[in-house]
Structures are given as C-alpha cells and as structure tokens.
N, C-alpha and C. Protein backbone atom coordinates (compact mmCIF):
# COMPACT_ATOMS: atom_id res chain seq x y z
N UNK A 1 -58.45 63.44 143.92
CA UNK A 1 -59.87 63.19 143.98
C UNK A 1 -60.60 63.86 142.80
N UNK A 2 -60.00 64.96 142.19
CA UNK A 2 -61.03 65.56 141.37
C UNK A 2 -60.58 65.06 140.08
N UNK A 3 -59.52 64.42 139.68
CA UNK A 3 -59.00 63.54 138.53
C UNK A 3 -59.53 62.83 137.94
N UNK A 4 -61.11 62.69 137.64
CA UNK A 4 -62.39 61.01 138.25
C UNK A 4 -62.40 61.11 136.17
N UNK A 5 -62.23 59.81 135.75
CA UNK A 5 -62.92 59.54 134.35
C UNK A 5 -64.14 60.09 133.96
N UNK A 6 -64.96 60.15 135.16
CA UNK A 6 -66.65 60.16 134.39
C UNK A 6 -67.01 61.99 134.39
N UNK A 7 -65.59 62.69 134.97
CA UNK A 7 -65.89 64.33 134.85
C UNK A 7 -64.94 64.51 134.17
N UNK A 8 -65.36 65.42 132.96
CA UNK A 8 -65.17 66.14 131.96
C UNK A 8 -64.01 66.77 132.43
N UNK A 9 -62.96 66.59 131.31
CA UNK A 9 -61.29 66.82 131.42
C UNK A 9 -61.62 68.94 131.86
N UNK A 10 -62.51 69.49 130.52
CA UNK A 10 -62.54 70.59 131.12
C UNK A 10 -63.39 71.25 132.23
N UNK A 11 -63.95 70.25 132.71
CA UNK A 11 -64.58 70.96 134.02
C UNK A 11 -63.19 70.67 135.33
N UNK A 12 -62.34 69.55 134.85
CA UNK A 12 -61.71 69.06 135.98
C UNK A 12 -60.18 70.29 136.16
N UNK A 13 -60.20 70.55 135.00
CA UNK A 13 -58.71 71.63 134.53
C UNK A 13 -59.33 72.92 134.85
N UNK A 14 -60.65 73.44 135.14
CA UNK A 14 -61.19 74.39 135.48
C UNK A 14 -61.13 74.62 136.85
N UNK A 15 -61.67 73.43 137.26
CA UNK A 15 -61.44 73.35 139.05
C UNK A 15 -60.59 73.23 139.87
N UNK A 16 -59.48 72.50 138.80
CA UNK A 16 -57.73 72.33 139.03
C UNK A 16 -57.23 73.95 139.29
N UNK A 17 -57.49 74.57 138.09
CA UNK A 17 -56.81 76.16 138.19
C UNK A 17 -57.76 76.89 139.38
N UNK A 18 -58.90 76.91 139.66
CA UNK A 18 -59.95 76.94 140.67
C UNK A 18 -59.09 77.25 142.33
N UNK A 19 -58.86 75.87 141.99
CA UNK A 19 -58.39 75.29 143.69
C UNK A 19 -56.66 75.94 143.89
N UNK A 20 -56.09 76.03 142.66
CA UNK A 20 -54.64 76.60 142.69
C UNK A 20 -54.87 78.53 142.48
N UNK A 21 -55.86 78.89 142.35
CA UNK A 21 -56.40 80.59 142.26
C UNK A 21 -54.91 80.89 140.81
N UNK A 22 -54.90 80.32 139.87
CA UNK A 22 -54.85 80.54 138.73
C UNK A 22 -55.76 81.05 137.51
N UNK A 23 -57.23 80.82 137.38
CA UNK A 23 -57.88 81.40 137.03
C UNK A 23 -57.81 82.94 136.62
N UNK A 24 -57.79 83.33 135.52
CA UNK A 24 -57.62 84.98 134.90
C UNK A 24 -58.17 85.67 135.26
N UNK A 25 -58.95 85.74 136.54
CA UNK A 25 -60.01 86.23 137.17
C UNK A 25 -59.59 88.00 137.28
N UNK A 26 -60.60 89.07 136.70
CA UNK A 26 -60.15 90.32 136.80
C UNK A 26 -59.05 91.11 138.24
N UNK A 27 -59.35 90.09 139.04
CA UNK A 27 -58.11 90.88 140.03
C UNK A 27 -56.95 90.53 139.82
N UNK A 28 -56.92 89.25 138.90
CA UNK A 28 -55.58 88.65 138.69
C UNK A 28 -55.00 89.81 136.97
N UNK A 29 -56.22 90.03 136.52
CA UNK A 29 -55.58 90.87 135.54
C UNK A 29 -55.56 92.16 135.30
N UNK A 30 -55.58 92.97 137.13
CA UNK A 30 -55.71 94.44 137.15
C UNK A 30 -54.51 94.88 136.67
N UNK A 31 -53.43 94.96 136.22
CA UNK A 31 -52.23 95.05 135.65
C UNK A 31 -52.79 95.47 134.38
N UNK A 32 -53.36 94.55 133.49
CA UNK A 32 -53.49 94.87 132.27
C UNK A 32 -54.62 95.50 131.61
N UNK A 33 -55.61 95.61 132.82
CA UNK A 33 -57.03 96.79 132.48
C UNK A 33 -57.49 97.67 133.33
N UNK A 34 -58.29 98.41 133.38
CA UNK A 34 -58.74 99.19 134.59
C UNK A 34 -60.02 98.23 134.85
N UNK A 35 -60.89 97.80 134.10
CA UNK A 35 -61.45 97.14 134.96
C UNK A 35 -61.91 95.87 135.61
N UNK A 36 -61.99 96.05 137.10
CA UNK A 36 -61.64 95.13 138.11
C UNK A 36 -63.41 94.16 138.62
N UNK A 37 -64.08 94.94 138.37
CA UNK A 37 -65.70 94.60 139.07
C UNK A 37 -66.22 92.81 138.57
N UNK A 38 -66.60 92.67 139.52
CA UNK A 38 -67.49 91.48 138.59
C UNK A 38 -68.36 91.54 137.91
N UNK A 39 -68.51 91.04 136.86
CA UNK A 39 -69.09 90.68 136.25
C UNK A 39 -70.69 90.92 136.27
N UNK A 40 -70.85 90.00 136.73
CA UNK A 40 -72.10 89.68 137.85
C UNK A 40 -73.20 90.72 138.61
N UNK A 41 -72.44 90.92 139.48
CA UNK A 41 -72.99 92.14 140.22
C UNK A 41 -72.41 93.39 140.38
N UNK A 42 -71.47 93.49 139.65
CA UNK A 42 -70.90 94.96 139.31
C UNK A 42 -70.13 95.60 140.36
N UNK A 43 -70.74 95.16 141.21
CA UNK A 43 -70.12 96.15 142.90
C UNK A 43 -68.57 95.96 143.44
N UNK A 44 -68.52 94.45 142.96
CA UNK A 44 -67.28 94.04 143.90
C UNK A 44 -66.02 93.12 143.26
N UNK A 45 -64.72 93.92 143.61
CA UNK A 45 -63.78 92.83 142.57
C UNK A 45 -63.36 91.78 142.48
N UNK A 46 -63.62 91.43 141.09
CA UNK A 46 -63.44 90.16 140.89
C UNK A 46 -62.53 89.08 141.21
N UNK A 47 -62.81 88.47 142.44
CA UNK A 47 -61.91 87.58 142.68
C UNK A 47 -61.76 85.64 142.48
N UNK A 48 -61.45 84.87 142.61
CA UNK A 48 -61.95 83.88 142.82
C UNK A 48 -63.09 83.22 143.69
N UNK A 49 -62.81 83.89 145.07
CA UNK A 49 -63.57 83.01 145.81
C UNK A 49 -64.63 84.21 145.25
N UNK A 50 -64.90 84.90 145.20
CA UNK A 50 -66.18 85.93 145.33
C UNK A 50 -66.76 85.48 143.64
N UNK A 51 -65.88 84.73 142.98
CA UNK A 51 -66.40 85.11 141.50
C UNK A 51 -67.29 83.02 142.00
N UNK A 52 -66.55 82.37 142.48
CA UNK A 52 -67.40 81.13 142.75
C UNK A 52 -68.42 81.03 144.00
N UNK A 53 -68.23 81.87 145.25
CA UNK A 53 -68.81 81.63 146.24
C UNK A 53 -69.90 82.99 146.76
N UNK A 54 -68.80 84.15 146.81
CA UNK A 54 -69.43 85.27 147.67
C UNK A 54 -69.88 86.06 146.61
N UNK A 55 -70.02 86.23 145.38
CA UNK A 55 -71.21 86.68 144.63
C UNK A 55 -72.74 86.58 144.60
N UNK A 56 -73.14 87.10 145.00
CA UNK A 56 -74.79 86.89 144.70
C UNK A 56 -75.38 86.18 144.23
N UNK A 57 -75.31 86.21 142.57
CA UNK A 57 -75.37 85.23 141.25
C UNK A 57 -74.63 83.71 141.83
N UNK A 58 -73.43 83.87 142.03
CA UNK A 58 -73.15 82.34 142.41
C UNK A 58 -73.78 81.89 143.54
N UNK A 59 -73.78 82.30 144.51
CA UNK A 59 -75.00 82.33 145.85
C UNK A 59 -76.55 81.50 145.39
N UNK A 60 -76.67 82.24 144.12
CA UNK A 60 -78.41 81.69 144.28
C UNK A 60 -78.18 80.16 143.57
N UNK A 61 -77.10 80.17 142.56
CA UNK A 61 -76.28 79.16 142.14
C UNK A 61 -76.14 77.81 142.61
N UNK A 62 -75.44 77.95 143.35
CA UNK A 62 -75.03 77.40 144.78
C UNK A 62 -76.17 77.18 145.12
N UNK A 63 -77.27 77.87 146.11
CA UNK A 63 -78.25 77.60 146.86
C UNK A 63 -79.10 76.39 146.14
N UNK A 64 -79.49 76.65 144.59
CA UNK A 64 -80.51 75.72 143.33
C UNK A 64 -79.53 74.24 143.70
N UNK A 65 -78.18 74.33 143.46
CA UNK A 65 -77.49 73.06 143.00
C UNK A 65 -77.53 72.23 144.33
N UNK A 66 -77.17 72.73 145.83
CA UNK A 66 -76.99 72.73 146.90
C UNK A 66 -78.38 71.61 147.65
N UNK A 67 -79.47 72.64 147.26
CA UNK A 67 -80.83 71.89 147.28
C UNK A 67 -80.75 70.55 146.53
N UNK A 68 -80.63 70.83 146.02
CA UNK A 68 -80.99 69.32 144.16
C UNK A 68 -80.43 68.38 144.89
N UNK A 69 -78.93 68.58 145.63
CA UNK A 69 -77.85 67.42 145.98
C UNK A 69 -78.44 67.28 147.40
N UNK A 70 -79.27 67.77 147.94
CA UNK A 70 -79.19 67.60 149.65
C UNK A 70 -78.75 67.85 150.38
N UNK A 71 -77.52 68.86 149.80
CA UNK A 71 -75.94 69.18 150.93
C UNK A 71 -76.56 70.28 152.01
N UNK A 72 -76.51 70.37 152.95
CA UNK A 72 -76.83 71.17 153.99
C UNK A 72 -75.78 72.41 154.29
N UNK A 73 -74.57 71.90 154.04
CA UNK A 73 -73.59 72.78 154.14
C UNK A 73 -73.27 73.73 153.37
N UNK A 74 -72.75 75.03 153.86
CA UNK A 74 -72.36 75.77 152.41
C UNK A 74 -71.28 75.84 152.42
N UNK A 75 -70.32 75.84 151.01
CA UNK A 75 -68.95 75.87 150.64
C UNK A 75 -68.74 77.59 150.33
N UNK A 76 -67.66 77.33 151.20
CA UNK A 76 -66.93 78.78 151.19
C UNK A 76 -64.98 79.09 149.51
N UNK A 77 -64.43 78.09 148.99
CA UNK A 77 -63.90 78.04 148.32
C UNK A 77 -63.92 76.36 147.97
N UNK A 78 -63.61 76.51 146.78
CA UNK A 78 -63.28 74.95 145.81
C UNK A 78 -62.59 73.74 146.96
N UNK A 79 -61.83 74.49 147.25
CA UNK A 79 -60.68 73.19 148.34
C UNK A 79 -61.63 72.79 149.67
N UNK A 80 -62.32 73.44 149.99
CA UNK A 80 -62.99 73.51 151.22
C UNK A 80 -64.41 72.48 150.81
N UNK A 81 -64.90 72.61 149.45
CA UNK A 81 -65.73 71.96 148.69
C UNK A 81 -65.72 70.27 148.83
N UNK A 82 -64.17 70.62 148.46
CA UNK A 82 -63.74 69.21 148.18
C UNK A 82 -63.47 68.59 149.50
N UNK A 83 -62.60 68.68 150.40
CA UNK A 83 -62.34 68.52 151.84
C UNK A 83 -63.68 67.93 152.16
N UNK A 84 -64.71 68.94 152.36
CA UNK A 84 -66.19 68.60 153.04
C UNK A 84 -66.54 67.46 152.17
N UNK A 85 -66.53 67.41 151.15
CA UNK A 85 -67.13 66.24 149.83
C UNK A 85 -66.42 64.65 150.36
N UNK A 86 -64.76 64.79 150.63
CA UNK A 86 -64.40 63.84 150.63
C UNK A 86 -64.70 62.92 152.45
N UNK A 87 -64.96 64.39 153.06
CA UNK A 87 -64.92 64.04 154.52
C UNK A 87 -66.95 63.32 154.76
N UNK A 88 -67.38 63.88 153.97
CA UNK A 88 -68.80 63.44 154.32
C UNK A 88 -69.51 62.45 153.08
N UNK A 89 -69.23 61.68 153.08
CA UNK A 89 -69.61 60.54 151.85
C UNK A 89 -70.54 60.10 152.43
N UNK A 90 -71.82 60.31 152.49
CA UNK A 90 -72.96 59.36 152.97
C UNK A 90 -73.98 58.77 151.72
N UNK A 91 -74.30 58.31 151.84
CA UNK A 91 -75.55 57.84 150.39
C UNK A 91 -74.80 56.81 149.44
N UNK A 92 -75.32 56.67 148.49
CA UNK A 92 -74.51 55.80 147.42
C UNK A 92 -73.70 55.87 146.55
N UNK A 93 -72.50 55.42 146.15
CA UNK A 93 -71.68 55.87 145.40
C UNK A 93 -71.53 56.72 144.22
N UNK A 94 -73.07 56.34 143.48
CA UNK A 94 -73.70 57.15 142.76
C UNK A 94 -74.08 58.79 142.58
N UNK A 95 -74.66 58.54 144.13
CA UNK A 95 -75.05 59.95 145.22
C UNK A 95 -73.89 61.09 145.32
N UNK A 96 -72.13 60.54 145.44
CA UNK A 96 -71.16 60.93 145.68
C UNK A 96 -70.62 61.16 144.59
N UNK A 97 -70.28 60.55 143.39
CA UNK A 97 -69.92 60.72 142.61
C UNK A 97 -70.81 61.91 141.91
N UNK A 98 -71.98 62.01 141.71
CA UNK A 98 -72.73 62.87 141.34
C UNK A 98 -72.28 64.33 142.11
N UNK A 99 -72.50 64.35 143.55
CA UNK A 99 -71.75 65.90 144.19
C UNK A 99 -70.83 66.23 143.55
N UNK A 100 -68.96 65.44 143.79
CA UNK A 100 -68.48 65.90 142.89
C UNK A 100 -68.52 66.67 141.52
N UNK A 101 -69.12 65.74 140.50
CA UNK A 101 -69.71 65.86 139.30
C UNK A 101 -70.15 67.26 140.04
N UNK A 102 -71.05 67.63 140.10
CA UNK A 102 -72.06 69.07 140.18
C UNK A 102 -71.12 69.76 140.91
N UNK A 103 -69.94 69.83 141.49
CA UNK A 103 -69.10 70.95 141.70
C UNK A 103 -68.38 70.83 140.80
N UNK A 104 -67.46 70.23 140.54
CA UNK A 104 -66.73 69.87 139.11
C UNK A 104 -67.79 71.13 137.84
N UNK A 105 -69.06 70.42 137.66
CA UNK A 105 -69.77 71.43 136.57
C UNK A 105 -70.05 72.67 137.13
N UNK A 106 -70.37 72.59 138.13
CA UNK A 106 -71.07 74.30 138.93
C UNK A 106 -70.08 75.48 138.23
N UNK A 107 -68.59 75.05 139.29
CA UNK A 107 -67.77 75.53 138.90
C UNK A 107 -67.23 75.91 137.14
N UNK A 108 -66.90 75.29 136.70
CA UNK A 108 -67.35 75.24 135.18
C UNK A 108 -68.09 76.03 134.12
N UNK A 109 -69.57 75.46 134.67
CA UNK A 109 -70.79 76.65 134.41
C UNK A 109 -70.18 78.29 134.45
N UNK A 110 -70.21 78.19 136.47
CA UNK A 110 -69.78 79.37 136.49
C UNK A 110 -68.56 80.69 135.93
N UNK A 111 -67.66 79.72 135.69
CA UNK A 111 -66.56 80.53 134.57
C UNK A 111 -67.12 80.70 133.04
N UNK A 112 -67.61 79.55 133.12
CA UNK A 112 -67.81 79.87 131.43
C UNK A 112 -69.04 80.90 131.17
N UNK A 113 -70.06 80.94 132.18
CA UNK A 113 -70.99 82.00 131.90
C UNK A 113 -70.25 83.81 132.03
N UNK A 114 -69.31 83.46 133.41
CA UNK A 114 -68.39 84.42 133.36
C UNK A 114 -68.07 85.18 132.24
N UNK A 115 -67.52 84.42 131.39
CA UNK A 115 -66.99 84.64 129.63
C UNK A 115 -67.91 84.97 129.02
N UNK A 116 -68.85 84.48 129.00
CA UNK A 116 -70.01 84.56 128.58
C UNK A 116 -70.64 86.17 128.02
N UNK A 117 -70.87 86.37 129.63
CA UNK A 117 -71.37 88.25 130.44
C UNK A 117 -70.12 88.73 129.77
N UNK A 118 -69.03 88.48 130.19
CA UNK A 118 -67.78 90.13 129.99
C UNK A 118 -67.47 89.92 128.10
N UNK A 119 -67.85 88.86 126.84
CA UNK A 119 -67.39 88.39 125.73
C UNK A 119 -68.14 88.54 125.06
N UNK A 120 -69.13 88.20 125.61
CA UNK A 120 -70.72 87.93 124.46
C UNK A 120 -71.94 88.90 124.65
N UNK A 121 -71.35 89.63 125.94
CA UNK A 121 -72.58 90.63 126.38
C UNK A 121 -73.79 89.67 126.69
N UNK A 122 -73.60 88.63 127.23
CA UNK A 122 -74.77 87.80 127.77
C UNK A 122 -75.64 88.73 129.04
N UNK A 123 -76.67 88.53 129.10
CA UNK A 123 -77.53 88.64 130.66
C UNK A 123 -77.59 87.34 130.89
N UNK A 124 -76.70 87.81 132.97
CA UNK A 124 -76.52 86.58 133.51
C UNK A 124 -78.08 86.14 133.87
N UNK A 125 -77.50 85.05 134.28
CA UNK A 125 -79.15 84.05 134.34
C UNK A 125 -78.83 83.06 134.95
N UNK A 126 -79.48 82.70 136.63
CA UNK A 126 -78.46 81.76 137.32
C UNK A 126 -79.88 80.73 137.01
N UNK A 127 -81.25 80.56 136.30
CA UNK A 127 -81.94 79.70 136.49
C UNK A 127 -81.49 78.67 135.17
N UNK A 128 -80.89 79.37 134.15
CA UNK A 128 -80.39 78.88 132.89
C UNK A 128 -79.44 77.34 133.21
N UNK A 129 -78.55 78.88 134.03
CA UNK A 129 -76.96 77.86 134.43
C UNK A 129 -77.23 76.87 135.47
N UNK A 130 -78.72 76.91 136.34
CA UNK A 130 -78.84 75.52 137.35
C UNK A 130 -79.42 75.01 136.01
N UNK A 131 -80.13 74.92 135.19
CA UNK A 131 -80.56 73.73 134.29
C UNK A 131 -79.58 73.14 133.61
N UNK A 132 -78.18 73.69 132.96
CA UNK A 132 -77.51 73.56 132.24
C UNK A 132 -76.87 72.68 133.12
N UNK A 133 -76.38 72.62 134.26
CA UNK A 133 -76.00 71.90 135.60
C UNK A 133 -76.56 70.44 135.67
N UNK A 134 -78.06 70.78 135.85
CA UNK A 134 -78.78 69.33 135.94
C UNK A 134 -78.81 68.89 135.49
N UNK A 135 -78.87 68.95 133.95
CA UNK A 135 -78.77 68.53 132.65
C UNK A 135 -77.43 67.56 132.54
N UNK A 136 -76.34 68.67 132.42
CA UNK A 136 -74.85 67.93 132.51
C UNK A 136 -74.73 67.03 132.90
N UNK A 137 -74.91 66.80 134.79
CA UNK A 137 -74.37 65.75 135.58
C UNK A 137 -75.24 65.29 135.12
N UNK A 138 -76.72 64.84 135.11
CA UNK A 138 -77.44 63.92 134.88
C UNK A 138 -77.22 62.93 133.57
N UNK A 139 -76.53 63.93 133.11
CA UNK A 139 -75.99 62.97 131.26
C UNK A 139 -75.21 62.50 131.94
N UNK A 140 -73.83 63.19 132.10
CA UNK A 140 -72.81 62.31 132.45
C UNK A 140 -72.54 61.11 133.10
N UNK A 141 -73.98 60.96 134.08
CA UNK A 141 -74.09 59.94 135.18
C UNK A 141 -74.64 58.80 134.61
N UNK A 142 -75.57 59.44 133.59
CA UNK A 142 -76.19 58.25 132.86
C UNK A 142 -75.83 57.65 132.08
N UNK A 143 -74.23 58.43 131.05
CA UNK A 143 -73.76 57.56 130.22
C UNK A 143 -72.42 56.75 130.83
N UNK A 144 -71.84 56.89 132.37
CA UNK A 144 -70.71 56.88 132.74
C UNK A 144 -71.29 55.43 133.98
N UNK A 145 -72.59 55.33 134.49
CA UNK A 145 -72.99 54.63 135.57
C UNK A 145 -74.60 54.24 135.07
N UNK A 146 -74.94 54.11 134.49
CA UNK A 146 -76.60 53.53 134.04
C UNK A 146 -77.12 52.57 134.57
N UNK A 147 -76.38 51.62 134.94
CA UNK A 147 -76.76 50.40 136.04
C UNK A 147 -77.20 51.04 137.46
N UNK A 148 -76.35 52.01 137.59
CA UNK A 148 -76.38 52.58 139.41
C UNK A 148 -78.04 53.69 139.25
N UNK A 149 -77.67 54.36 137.99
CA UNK A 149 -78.86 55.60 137.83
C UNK A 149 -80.01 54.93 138.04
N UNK A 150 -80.47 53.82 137.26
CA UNK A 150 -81.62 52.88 137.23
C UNK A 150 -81.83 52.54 138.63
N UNK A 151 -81.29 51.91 139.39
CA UNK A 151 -81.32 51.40 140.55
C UNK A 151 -81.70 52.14 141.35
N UNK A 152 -81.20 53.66 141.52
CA UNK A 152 -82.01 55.14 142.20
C UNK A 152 -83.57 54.70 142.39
C-alpha cells in the first residue's frame, strides 16, 4: 500500500524503514554515542515511535495535519497509521490518496527536520513543518490527479 507512484520514492523508503524500526534513530545508535535524548524535547530517548508519535513536537504535528485531513483518530506508530488508513477509506479517492500522501510526507518532514535540529542546529518549528506538509501533498496531488483536485 505505501508503494503508490504519486508519493515520493523518498518519503516512501522513509516510511518503509519507519514501519520496519530501521531508522538511525539515537536509541538505535547508543552504541556509538552517549547521546540518546531527542532531539526535540530533550527529555526523552530517542526512539521511533516517540521520535514520530509520542513527542510533543510531533504531537502538535500530528494534531495541525490530523485536523487539515479530518481524521478523528490518533495514530500511535506508522503500521497502525496505515492499518487504520487502509481499514477506513471513506470520501473520495482523492481524499484517500491524499491521507496517505500526508503520512507518507508527515513522516518524512519529521525525520528530515530531525536532521535538521541534531546537523544544522535548526530551531524546531512544528508550524514551518505543517506548511511544508500542505504545501507538498497539495503539489503532489495537483500534478499527479488535477482532474480529481478541480472537481473538490
């Protein structure tokens, strides 16, 4: 399911390693540094689900993108994302394909801002990364489905 043409090979290889907890995520590389914290909010180590879901920063994340799409539900890890995504298809194909899309990018976003904070010394900024979000899928949808977008 997350294999789709109209999402970006690296958002899809992001969410691939995501859903398999491959991701270099600092708990995966306490071996080779002392430090373990996120990123983010400093307090707590960096794991997968906490670096996509139970972080704060991804939380308010989540909450912006969550709203935008209508989803009522909250996702607790990537697989669970997807499961709920594939189990609740209501609206138009457009509508669906787009969720995907915006977890596909969320996720995405969220690593790469990751890199971002611990590489570039960025200040995180979750109002940045929901625009950068809306932005994305909304291109992608429009250059991948333009007949369906119009019709909205």
């Amino acid at each position: 399911m997350i294999w789709q043409a109209y999402i970006s090979p690296k958002f899809t290889f992001i969410l691939w390693l995501g859903i398999r907890e491959r991701l270099s995520t600092r708990d995966r590389l306490a071996f080779r540094q002392e430090k373990t914290s996120c990123s983010s909010c400093i307090n707590i180590s960096e794991s997968a689900k906490h670096l996509f879901f139970d972080c704060p920063f991804s939380e308010r994340v989540w909450s912006d993108i969550r709203k935008w799409l209508g989803i009522n539900s909250h996702m607790s890890t990537i697989l669970s994302a997807i499961k709920w995504l594939k189990k609740e298809k209501t609206g138009s194909s457009v509508q669906n394909k787009a969720r995907l899309l915006a977890l596909a990018c969320t996720v995405y976003s969220l690593w790469r801002h990751r890199n971002e904070v611990i590489f570039e010394a960025k200040v995180p900024s979750t109002k940045g990364l929901v625009i950068f979000t809306k932005i994305t899928v909304f291109g992608m949808l429009l250059f991948f489905f333009p007949q369906e977008i119009f019709a909205l």
